[in-house]
Protein backbone atom coordinates (compact mmCIF):
# COMPACT_ATOMS: atom_id res chain seq x y z
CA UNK A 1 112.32 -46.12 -3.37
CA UNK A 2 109.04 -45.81 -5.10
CA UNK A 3 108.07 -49.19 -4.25
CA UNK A 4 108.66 -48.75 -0.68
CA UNK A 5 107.20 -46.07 -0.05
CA UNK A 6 103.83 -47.48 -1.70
CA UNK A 7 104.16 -50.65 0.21
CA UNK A 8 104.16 -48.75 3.68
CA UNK A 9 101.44 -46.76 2.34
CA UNK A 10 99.51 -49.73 1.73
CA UNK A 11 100.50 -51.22 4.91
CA UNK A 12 99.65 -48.72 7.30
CA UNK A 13 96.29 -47.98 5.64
CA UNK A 14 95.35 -51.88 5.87
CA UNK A 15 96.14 -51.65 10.04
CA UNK A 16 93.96 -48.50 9.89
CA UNK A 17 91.27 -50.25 8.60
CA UNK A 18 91.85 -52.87 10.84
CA UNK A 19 91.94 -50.49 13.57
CA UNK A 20 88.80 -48.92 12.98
CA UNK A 21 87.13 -52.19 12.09
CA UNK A 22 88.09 -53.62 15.76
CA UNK A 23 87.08 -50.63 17.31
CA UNK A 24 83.29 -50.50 15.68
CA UNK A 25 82.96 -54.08 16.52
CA UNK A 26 83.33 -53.40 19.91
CA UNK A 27 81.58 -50.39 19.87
CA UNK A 28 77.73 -50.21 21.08
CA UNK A 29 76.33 -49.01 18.05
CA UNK A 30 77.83 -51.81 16.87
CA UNK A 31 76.53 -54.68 19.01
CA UNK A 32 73.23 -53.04 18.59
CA UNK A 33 73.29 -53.49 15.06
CA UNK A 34 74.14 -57.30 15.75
CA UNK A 35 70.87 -57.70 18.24
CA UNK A 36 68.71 -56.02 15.90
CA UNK A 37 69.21 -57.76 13.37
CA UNK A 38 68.94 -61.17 15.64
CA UNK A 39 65.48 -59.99 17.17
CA UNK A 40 64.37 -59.59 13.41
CA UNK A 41 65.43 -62.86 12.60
CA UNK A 42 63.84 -64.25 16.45
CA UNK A 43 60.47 -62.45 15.18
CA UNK A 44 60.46 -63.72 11.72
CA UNK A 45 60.80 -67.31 13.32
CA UNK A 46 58.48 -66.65 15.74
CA UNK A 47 55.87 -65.42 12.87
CA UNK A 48 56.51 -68.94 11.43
CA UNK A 49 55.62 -70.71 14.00
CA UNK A 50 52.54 -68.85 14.85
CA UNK A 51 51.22 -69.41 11.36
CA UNK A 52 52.18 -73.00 11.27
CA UNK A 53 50.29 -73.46 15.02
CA UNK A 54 47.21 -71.97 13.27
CA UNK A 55 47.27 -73.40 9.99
CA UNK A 56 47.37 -76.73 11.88
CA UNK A 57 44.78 -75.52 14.23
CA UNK A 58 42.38 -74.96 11.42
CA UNK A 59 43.11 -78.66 9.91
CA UNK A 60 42.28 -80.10 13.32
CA UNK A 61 39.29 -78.08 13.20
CA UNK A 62 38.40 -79.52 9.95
CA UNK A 63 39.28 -82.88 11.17
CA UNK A 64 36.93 -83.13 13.44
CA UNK A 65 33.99 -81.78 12.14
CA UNK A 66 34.98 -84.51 9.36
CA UNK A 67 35.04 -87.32 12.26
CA UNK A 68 31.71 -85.95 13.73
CA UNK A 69 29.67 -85.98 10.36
CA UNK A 70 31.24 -89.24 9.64
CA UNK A 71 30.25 -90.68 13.12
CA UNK A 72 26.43 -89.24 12.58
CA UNK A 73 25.91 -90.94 9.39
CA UNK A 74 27.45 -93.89 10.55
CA UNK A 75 25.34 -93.74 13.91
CA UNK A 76 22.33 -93.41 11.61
CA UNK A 77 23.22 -96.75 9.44
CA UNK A 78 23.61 -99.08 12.57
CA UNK A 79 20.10 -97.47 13.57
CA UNK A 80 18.81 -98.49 10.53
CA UNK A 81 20.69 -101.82 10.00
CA UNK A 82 19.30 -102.56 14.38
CA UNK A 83 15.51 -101.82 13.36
CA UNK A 84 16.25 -104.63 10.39
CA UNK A 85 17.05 -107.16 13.06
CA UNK A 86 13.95 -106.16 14.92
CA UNK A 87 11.83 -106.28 12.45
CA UNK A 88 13.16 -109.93 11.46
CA UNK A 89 13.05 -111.18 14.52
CA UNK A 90 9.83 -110.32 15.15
CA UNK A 91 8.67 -112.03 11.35
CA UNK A 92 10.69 -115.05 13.21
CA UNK A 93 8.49 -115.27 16.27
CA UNK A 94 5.23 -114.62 14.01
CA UNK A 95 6.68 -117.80 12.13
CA UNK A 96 7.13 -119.95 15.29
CA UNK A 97 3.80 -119.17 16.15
CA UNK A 98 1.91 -120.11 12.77
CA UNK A 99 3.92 -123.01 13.24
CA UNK A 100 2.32 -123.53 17.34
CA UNK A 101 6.36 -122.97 18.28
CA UNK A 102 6.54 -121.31 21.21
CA UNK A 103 2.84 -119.78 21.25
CA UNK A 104 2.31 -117.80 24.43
CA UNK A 105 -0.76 -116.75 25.87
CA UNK A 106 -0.31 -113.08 24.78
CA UNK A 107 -0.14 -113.88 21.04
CA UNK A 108 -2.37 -112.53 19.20
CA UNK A 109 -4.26 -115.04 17.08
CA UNK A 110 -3.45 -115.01 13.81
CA UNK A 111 -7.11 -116.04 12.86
CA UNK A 112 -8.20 -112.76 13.62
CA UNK A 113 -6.14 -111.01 11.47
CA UNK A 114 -6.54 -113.13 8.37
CA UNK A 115 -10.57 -112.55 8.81
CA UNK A 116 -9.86 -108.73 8.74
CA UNK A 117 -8.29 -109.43 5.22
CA UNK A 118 -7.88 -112.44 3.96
CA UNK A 119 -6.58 -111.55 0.56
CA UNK A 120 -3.31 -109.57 1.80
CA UNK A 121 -0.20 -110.83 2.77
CA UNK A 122 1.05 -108.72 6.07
CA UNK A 123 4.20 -109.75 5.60
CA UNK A 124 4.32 -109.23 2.28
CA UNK A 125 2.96 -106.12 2.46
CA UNK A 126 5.38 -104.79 4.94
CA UNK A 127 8.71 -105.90 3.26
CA UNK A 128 7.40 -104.30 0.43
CA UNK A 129 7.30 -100.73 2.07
CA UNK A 130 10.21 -101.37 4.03
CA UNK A 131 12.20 -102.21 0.28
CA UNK A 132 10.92 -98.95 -0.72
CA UNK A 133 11.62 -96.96 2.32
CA UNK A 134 15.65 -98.52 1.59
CA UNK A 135 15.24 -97.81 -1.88
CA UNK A 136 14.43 -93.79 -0.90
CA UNK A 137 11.11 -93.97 -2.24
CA UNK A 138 9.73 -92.39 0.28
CA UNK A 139 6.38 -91.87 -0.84
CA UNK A 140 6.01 -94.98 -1.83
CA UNK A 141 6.78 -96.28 1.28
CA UNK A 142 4.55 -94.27 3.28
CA UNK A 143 1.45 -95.36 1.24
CA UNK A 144 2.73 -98.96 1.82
CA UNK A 145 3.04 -98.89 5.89
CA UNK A 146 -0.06 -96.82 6.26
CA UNK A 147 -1.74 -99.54 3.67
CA UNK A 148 -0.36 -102.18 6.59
CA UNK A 149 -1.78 -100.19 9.42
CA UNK A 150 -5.25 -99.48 8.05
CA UNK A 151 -5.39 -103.54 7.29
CA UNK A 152 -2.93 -105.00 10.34
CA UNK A 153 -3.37 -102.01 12.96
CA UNK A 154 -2.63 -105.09 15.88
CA UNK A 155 -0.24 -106.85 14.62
CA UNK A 156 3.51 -107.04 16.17
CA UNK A 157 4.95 -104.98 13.27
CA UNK A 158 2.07 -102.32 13.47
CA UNK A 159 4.13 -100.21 16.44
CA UNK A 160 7.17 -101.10 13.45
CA UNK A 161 5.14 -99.33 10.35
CA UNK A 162 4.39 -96.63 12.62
CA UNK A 163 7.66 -96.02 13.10
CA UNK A 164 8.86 -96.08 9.45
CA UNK A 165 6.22 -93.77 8.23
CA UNK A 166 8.53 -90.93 10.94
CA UNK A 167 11.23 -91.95 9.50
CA UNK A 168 10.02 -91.45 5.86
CA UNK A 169 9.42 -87.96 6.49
CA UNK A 170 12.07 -87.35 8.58
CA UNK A 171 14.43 -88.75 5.53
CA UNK A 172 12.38 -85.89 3.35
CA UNK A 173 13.36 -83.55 5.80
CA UNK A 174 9.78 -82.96 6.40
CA UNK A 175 10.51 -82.50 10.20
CA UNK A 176 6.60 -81.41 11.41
CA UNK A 177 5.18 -84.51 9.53
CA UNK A 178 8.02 -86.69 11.07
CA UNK A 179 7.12 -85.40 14.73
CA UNK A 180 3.46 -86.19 14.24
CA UNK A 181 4.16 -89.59 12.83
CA UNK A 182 6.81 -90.14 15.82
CA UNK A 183 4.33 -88.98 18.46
CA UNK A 184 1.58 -92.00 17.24
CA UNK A 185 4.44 -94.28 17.69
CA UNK A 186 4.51 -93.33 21.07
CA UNK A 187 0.65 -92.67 21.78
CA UNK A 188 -0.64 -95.67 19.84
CA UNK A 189 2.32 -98.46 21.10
CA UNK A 190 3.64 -97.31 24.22
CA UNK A 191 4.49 -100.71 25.35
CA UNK A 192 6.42 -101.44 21.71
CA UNK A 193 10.20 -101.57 21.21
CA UNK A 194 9.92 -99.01 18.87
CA UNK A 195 9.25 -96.39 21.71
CA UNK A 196 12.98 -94.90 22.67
CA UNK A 197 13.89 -94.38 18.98
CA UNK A 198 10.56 -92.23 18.52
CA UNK A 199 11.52 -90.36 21.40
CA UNK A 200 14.94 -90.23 20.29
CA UNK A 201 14.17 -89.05 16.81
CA UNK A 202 11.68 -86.49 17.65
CA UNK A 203 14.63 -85.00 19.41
CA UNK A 204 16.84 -84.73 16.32
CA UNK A 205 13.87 -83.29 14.74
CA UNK A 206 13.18 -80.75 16.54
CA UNK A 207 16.85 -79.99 16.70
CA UNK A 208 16.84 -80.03 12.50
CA UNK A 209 14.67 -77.05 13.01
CA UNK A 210 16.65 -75.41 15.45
CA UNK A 211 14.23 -75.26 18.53
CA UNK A 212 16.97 -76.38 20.77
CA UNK A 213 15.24 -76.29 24.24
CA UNK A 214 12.42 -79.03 23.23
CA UNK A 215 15.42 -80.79 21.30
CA UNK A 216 16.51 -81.11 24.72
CA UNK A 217 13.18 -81.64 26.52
CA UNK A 218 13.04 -85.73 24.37
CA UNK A 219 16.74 -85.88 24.81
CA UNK A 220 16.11 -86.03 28.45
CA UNK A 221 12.58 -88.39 28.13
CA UNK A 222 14.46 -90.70 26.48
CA UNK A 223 17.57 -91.11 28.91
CA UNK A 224 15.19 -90.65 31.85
CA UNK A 225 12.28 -93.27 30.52
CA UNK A 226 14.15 -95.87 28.83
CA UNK A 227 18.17 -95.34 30.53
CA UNK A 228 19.36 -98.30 29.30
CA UNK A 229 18.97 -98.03 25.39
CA UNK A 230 21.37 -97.27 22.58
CA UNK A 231 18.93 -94.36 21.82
CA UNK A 232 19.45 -92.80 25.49
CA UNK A 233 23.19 -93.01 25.24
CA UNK A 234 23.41 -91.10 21.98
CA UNK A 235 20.58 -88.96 23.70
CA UNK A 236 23.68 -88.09 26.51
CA UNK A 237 25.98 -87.39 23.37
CA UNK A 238 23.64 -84.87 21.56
CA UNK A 239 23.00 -83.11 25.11
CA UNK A 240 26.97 -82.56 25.68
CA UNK A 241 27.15 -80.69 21.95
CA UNK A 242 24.53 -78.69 22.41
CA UNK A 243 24.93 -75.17 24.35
């Protein structure tokens, strides 16, 4: 009798709590116990997300400033590697013309340039400034290109020595000297190829030291005075960066 009596006892209590579990899982409090604790779970995803969008946001970021450096330097090495070409082609023509290939009535005669100094080599003189200026001996390199210019001030590299001496000083970050040097470039060969990339570079100067508004001023000579140049279309890039 003992038995059964502790078996209903046991049974009714089980459909009690059976009972009262059905009736708090219907009840309000209930269900809003349920949504809570799914809109703590929503917000917790919603947190993850958020910090993964701005963790990748900050990668991107990163990215590109990456790309852009990248793209500058490289920019800078076909500038470099371009002015080589010129410089060799125009060492080509002076060789057609020693040789009486080609001669036009604009050449300068070479006679009067080996009676200004007939015991130095122009074009040894130049590659040898130029190898320095590669080499990043700077200094060097100046003293060798104005060297040229003092002897050879005429010659179809002169407007090209000009040039390098800018970019010598630009290279030491010496951004005042580089302007000046850039500007005789201009004043002293305004007809020579070496003209837009002066302009150009006097631009990126002047930018280097933060004055932004002339930055812009030899942006704009460039793309309005020679359109059609390499120099002008990287001019156009520079422009859209700047605020």
């Amino acid at each position: 009798m003992r038995i059964g009596f502790r078996s209903s006892i046991y049974l009714y209590a089980s459909i009690l709590i059976y009972y009262l579990f059905s009736l708090l899982s219907c009840s309000p409090a209930w269900r809003f116990i349920r949504h809570g604790t799914k809109i703590d779970s929503l917000e917790t995803s919603v947190h993850r997300v958020d910090s993964i969008a701005r963790m990748q946001n900050k990668l991107l970021l990163e990215l590109r400033a990456d790309v852009l450096t990248n793209l500058e330097n490289l920019t800078e090495q076909i500038n470099h590697l371009s002015a080589k070409i010129e410089d060799n082609e125009t060492r080509l023509s002076r060789v057609y013309q020693k040789l009486g290939i080609g001669r036009t009535e604009e050449a300068k005669p070479e006679s009067v340039v080996t009676l200004t100094s007939p015991a130095i080599d122009p074009d040894e003189l130049y590659n040898t400034a130029y190898l320095d200026f590669t080499k990043g001996n700077f200094d060097v390199a100046i003293e060798g290109f104005k060297r040229y210019l003092k002897f050879f001030p005429d010659t179809e590299l002169s407007d090209n020595a000009q040039y390098w001496i800018g970019e010598c000083y630009y290279s030491k970050k010496q951004y005042p000297d580089a302007i000046l040097e850039f500007e005789k470039v201009i004043g002293n060969y305004p007809q020579g190829n070496k003209v837009p990339s002066a302009i150009y570079k006097i631009g990126l100067a002047y930018q280097s030291m933060n004055e932004i508004n002339k930055a812009k001023q030899y942006y704009r000579k460039v793309i309005n005075e020679h359109p059609n140049t390499n120099e002008a279309k990287l001019a156009k890039e520079k422009l859209a960066s700047l605020p």
